[in-house]
N, C-alpha and C. Protein backbone atom coordinates (compact mmCIF):
# COMPACT_ATOMS: atom_id res chain seq x y z
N UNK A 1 72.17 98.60 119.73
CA UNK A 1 73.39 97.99 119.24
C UNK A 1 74.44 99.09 119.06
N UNK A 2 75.79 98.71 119.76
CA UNK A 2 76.78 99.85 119.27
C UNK A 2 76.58 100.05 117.80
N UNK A 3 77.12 101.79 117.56
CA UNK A 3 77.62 101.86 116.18
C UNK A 3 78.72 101.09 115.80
N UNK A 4 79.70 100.91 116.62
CA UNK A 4 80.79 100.00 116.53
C UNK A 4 80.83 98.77 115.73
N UNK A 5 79.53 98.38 116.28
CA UNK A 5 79.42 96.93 115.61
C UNK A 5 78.08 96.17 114.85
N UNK A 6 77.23 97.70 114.27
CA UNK A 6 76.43 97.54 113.44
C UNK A 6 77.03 97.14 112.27
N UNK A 7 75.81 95.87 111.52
CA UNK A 7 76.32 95.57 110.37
C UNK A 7 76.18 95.94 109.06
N UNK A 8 76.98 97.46 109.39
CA UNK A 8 77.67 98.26 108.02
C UNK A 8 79.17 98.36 107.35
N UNK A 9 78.98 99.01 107.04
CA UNK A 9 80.34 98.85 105.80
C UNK A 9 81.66 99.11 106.87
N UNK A 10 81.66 99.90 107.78
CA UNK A 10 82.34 99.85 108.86
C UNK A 10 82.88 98.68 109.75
N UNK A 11 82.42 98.05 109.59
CA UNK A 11 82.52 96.20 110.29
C UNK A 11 82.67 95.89 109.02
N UNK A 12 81.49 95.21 108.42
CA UNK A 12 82.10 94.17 107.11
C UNK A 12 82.52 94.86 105.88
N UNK A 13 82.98 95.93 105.73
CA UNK A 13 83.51 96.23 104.92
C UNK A 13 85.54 95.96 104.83
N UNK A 14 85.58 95.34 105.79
CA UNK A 14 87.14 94.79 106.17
C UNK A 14 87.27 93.41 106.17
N UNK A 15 88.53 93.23 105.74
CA UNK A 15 88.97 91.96 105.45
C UNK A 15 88.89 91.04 107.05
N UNK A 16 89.45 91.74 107.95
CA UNK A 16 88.83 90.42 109.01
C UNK A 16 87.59 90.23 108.80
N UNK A 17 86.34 91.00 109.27
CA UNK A 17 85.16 90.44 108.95
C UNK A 17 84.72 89.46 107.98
N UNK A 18 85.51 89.51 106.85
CA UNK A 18 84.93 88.27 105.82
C UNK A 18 85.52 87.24 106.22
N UNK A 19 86.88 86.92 106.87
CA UNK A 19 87.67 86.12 107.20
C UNK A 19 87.01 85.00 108.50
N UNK A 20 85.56 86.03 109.29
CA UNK A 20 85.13 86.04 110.75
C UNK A 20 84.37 84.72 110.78
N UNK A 21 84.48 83.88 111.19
CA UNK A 21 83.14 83.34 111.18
C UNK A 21 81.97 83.73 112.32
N UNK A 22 80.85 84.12 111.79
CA UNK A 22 79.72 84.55 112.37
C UNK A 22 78.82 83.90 111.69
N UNK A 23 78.49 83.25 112.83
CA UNK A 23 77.13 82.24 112.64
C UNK A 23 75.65 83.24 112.51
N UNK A 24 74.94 83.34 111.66
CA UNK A 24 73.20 84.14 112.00
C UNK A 24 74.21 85.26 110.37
N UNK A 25 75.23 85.45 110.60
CA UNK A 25 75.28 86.89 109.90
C UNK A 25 76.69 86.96 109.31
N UNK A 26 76.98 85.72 108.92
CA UNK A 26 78.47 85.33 108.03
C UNK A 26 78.49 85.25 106.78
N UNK A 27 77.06 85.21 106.30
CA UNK A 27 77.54 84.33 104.70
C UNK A 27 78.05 85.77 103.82
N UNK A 28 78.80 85.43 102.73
CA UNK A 28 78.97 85.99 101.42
C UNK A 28 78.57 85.69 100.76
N UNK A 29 77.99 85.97 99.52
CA UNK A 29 77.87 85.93 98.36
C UNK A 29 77.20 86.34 97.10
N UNK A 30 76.51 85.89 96.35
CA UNK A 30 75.95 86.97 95.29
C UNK A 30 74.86 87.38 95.15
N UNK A 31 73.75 87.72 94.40
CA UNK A 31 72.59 87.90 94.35
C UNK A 31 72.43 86.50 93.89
N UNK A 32 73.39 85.70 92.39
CA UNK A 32 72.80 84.71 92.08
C UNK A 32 72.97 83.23 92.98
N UNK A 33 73.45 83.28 93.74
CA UNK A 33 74.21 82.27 95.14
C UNK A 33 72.74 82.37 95.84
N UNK A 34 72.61 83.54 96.48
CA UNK A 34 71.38 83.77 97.25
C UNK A 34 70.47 83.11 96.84
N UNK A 35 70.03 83.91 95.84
CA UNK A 35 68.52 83.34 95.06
C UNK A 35 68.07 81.88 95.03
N UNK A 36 69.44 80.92 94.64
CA UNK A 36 69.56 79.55 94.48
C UNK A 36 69.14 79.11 95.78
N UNK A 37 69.88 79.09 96.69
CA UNK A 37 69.64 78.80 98.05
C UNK A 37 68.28 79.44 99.02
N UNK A 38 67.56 79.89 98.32
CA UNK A 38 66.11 80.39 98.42
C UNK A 38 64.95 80.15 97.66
N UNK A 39 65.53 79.89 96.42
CA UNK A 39 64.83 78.90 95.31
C UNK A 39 64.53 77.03 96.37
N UNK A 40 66.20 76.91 96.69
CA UNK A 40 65.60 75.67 97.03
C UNK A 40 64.57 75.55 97.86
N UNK A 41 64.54 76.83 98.90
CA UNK A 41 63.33 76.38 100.34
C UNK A 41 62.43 76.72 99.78
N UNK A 42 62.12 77.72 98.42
CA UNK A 42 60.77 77.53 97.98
C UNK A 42 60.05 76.98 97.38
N UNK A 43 61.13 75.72 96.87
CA UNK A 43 61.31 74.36 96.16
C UNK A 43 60.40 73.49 97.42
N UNK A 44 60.19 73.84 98.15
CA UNK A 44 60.21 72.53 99.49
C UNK A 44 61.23 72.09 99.80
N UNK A 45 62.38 72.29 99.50
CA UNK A 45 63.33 71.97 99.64
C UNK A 45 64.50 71.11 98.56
N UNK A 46 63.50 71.24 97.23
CA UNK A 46 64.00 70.67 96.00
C UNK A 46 64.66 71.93 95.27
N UNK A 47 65.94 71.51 94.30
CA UNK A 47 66.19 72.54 93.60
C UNK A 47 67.08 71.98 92.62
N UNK A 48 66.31 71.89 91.47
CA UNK A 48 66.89 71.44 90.53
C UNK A 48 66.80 69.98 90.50
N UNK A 49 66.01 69.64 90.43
CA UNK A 49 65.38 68.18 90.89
C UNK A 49 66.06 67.80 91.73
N UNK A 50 66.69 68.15 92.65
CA UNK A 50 67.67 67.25 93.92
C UNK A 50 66.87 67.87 94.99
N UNK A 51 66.50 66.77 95.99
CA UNK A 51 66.26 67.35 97.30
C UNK A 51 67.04 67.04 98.23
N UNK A 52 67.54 68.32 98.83
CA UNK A 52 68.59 68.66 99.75
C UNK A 52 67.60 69.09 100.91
N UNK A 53 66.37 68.59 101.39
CA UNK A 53 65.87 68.96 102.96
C UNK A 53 64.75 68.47 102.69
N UNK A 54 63.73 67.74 103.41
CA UNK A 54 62.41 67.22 103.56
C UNK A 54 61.78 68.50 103.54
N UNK A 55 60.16 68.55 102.66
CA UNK A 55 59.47 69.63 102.91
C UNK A 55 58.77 70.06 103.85
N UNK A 56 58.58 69.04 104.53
CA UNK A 56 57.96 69.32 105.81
C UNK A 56 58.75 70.03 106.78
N UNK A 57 60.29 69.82 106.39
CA UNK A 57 61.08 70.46 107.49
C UNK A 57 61.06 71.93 107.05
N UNK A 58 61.28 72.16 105.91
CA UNK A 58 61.06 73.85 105.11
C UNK A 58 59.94 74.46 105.43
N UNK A 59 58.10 73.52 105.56
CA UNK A 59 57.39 74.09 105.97
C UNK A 59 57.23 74.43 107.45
N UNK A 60 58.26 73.50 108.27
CA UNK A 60 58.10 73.90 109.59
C UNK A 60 58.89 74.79 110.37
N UNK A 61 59.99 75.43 109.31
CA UNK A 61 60.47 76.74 109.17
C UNK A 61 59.80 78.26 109.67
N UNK A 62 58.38 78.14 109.34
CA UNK A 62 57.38 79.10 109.17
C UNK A 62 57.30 79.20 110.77
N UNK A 63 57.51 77.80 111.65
CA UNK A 63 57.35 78.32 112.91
C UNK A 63 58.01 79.47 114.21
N UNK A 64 57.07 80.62 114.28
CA UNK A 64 57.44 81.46 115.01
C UNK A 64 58.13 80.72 116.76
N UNK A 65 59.29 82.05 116.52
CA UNK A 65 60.08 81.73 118.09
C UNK A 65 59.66 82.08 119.02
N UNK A 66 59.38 81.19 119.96
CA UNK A 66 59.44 81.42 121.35
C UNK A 66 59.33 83.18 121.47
N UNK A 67 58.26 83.35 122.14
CA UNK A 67 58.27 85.19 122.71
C UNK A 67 58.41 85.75 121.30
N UNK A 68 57.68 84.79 120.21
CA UNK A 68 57.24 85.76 119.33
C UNK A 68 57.03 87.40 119.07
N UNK A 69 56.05 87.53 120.64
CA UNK A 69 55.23 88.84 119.90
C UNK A 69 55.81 90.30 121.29
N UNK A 70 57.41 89.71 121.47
CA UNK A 70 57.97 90.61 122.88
C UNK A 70 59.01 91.24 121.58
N UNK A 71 58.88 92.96 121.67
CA UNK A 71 59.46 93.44 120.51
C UNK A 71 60.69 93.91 121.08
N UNK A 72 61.54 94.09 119.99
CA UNK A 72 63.07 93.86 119.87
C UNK A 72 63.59 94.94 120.42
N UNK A 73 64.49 95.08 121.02
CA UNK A 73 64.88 96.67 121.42
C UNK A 73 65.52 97.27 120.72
N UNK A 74 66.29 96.38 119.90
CA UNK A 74 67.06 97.23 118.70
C UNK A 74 66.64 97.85 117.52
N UNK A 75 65.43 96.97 117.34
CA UNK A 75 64.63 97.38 116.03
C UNK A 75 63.45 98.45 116.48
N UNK A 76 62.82 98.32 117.52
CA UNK A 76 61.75 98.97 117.76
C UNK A 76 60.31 98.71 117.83
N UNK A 77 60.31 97.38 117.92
CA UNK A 77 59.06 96.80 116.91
C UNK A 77 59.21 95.26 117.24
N UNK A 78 58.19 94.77 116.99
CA UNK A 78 58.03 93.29 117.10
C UNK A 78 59.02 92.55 115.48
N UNK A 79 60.26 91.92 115.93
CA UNK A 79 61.00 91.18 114.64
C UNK A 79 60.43 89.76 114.41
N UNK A 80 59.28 89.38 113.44
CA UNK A 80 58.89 88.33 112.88
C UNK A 80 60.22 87.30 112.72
N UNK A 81 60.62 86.72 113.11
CA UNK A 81 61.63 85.44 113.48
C UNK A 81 61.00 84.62 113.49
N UNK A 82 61.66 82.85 112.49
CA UNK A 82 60.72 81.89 113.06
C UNK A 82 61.99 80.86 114.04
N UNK A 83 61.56 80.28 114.65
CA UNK A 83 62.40 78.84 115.81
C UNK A 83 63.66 78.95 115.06
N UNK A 84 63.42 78.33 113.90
CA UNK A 84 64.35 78.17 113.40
C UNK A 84 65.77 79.11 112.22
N UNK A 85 65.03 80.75 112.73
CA UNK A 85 66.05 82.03 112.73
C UNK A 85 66.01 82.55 111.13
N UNK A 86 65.04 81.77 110.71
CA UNK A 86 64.86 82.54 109.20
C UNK A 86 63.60 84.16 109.78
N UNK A 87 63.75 84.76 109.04
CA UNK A 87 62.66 85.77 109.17
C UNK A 87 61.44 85.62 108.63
N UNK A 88 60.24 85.66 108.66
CA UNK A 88 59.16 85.67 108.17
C UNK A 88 58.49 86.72 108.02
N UNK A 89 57.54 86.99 106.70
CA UNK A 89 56.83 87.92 106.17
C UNK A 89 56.00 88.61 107.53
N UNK A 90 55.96 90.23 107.44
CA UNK A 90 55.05 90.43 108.62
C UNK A 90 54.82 91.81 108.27
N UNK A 91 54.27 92.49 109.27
CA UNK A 91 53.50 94.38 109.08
C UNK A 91 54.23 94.99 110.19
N UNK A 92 54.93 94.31 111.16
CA UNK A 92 55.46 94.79 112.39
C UNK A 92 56.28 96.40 111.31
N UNK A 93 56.77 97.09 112.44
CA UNK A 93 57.45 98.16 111.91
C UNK A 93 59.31 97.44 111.71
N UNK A 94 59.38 96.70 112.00
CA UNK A 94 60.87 96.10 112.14
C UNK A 94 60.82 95.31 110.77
N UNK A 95 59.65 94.84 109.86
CA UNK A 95 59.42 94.07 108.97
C UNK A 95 60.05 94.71 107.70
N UNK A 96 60.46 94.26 106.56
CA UNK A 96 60.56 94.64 105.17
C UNK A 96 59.72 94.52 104.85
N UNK A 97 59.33 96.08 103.98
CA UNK A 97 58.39 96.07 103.42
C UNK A 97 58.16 95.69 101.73
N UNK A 98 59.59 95.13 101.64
CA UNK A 98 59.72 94.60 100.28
C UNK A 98 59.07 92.99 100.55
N UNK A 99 59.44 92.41 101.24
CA UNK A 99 58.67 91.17 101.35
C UNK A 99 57.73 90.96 101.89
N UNK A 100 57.17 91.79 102.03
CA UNK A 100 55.32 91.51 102.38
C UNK A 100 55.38 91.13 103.58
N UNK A 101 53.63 90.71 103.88
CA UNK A 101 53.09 90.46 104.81
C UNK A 101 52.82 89.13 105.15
N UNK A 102 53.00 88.05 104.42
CA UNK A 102 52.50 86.70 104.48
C UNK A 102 53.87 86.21 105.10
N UNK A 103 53.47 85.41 106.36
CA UNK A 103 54.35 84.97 107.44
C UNK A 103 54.69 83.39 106.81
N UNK A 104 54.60 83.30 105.52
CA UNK A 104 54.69 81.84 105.05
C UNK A 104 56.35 82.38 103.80
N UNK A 105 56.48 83.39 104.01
CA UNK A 105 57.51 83.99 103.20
C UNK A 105 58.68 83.85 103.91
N UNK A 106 59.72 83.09 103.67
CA UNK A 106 60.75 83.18 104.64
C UNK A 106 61.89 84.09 104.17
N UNK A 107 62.77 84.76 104.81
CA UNK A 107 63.52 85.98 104.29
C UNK A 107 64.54 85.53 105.48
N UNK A 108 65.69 87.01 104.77
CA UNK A 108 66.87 86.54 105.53
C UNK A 108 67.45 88.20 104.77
N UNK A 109 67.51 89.17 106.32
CA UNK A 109 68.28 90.62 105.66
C UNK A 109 69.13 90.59 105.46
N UNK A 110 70.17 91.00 104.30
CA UNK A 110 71.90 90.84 104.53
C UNK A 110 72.09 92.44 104.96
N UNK A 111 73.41 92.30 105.51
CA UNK A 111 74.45 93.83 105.67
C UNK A 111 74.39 94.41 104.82
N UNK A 112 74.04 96.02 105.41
CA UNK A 112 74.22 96.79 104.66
C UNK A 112 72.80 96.70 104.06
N UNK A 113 71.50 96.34 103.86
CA UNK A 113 70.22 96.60 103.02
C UNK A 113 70.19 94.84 102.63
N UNK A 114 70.96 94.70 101.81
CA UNK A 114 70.41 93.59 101.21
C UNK A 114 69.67 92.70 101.69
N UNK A 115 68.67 92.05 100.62
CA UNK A 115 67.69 91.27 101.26
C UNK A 115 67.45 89.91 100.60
N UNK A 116 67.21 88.63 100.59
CA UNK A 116 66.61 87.30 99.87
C UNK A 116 65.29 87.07 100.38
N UNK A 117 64.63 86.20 99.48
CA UNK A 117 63.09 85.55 100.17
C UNK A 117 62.64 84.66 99.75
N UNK A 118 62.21 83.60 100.24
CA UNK A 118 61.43 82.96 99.39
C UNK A 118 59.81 82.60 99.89
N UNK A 119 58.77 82.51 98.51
CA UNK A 119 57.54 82.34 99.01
C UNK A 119 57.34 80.95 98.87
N UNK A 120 56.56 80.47 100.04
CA UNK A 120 56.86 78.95 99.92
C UNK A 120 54.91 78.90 99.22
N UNK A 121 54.32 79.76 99.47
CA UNK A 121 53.02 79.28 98.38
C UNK A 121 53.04 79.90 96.96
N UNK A 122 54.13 80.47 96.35
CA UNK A 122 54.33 80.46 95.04
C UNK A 122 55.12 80.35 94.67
N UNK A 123 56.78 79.89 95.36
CA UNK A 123 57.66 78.91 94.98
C UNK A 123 58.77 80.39 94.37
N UNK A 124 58.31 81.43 94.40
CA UNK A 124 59.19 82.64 93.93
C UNK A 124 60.40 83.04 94.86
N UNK A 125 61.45 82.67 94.56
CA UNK A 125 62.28 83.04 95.61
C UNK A 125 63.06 84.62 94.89
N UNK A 126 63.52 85.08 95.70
CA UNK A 126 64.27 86.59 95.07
C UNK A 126 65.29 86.98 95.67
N UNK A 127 66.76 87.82 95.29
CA UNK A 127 67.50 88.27 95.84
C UNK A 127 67.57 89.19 95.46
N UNK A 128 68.29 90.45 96.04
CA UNK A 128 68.29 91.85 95.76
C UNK A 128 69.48 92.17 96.45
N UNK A 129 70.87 92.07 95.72
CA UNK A 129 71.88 92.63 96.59
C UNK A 129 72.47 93.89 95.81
N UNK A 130 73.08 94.36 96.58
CA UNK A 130 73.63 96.12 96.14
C UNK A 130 74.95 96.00 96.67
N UNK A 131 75.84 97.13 95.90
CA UNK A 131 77.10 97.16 95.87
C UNK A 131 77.56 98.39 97.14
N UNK A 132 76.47 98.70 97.68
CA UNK A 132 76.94 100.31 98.69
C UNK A 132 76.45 99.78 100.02
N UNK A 133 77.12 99.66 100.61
CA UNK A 133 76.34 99.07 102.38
C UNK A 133 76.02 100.41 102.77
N UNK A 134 74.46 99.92 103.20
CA UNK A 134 73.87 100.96 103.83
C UNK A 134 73.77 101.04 105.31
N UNK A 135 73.86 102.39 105.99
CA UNK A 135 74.41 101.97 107.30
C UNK A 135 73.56 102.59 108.45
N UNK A 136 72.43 101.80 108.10
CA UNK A 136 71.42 101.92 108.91
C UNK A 136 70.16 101.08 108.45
N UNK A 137 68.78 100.73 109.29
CA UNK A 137 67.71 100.54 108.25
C UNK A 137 67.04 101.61 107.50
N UNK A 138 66.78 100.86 106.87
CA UNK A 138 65.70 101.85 105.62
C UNK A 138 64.50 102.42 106.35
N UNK A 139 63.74 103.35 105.83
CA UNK A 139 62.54 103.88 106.37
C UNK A 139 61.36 103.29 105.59
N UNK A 140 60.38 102.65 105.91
CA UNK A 140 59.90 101.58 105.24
C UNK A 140 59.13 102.72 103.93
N UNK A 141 58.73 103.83 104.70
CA UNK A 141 57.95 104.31 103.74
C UNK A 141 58.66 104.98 102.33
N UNK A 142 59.89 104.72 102.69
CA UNK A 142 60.95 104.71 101.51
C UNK A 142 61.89 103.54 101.08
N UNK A 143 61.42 102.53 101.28
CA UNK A 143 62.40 101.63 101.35
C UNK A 143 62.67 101.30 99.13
N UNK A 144 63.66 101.56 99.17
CA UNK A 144 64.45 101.41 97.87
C UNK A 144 63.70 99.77 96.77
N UNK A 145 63.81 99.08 97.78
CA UNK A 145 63.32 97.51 97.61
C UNK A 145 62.29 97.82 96.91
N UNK A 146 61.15 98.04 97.34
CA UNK A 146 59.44 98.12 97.07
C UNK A 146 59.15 98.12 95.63
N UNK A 147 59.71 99.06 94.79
CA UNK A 147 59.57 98.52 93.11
C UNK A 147 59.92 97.95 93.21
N UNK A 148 61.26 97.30 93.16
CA UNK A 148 61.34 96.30 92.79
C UNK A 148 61.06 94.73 92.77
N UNK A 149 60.49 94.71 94.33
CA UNK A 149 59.84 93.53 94.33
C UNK A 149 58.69 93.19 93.58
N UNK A 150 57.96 94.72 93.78
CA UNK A 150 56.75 94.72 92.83
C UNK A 150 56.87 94.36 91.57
N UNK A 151 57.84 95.06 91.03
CA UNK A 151 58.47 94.03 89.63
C UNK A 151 58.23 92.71 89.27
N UNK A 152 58.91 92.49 90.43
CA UNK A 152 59.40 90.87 90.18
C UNK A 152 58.42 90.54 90.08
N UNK A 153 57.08 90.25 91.31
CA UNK A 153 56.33 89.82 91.35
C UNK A 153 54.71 89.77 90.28
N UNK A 154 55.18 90.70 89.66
CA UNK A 154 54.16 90.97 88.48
C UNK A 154 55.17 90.29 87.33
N UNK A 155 56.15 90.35 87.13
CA UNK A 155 56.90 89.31 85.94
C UNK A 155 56.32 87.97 86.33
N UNK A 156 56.70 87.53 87.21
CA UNK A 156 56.25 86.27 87.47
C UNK A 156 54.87 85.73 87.76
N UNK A 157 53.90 86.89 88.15
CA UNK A 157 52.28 86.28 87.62
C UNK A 157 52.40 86.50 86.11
N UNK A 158 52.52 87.39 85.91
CA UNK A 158 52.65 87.57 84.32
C UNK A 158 52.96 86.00 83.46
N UNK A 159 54.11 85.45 83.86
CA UNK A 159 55.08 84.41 83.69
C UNK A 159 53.56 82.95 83.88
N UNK A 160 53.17 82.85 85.26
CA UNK A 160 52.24 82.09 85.58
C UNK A 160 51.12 81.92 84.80
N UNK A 161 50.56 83.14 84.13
CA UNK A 161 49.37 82.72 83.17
C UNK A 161 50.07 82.64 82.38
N UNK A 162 50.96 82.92 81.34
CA UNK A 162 51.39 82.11 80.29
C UNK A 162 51.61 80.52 79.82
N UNK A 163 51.73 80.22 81.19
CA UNK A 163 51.93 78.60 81.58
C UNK A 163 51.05 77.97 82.06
């Protein structure tokens, strides 16, 4: 991918770009925007007692695209994608290593690092956005994310046996 038009602070850090519409790699918004809208697919598609999508359609999300396992040239590595363009949990080297390995995890990288997820077998959805676009990927064996998911994810078993 040109440097030109990698998605760093260089591109979306300008007012056309927010203005752009780009479908796959347009949205704005917050960590708490995110989360919601990742809560719902780990809802089944419920959120907040309203269902806004059949669960079966959220679980059939999980399905990998076409030429699954033909790896990406940009990334280097096989990119876990499912049909329907959410990302899924994986070990490939192109994978976050903040969201694990379980291909039932659907994710979505933002510009610049940021990342959302949700687990559809423990209903934990998460966002993690940052204020510095980073302008490149992370090196997994450093990736910034990794406490903190670990965090999360021990609050919330933590959270689970209490209940």
């Amino acid at each position: 991918m040109p440097r030109q038009v990698f998605p760093g602070s260089t591109v979306y850090g300008t007012e056309l770009a927010r203005r752009t519409v780009n479908p796959g790699a347009g949205a704005i918004g917050d960590a708490r925007s995110f989360a919601r809208f990742f809560a719902m697919l780990a809802g089944h598609g419920e959120l907040d007692g309203v269902r806004l999508l059949p669960a079966d359609r959220v679980d059939g999300f999980t399905e990998p695209r076409d030429e699954a396992g033909v790896p990406d040239r940009y990334l280097g590595g096989v990119a876990h994608v499912s049909a329907f363009g959410y990302w899924l949990g994986g070990s490939s080297p192109a994978a976050n290593p903040a969201v694990g390995p379980d291909p039932r995890i659907l994710h979505h990288p933002g510009a610049g690092g940021s990342i959302s997820w949700a687990e559809l077998d423990t209903g934990l959805a998460v966002s993690i956005c940052h204020n510095r676009m980073h302008e490149g990927p992370f090196e997994p064996s450093g990736h910034p994310f990794v406490p903190i998911a670990e965090a999360v994810r021990a609050v919330a078993a933590d959270l689970k046996k209490e209940n």
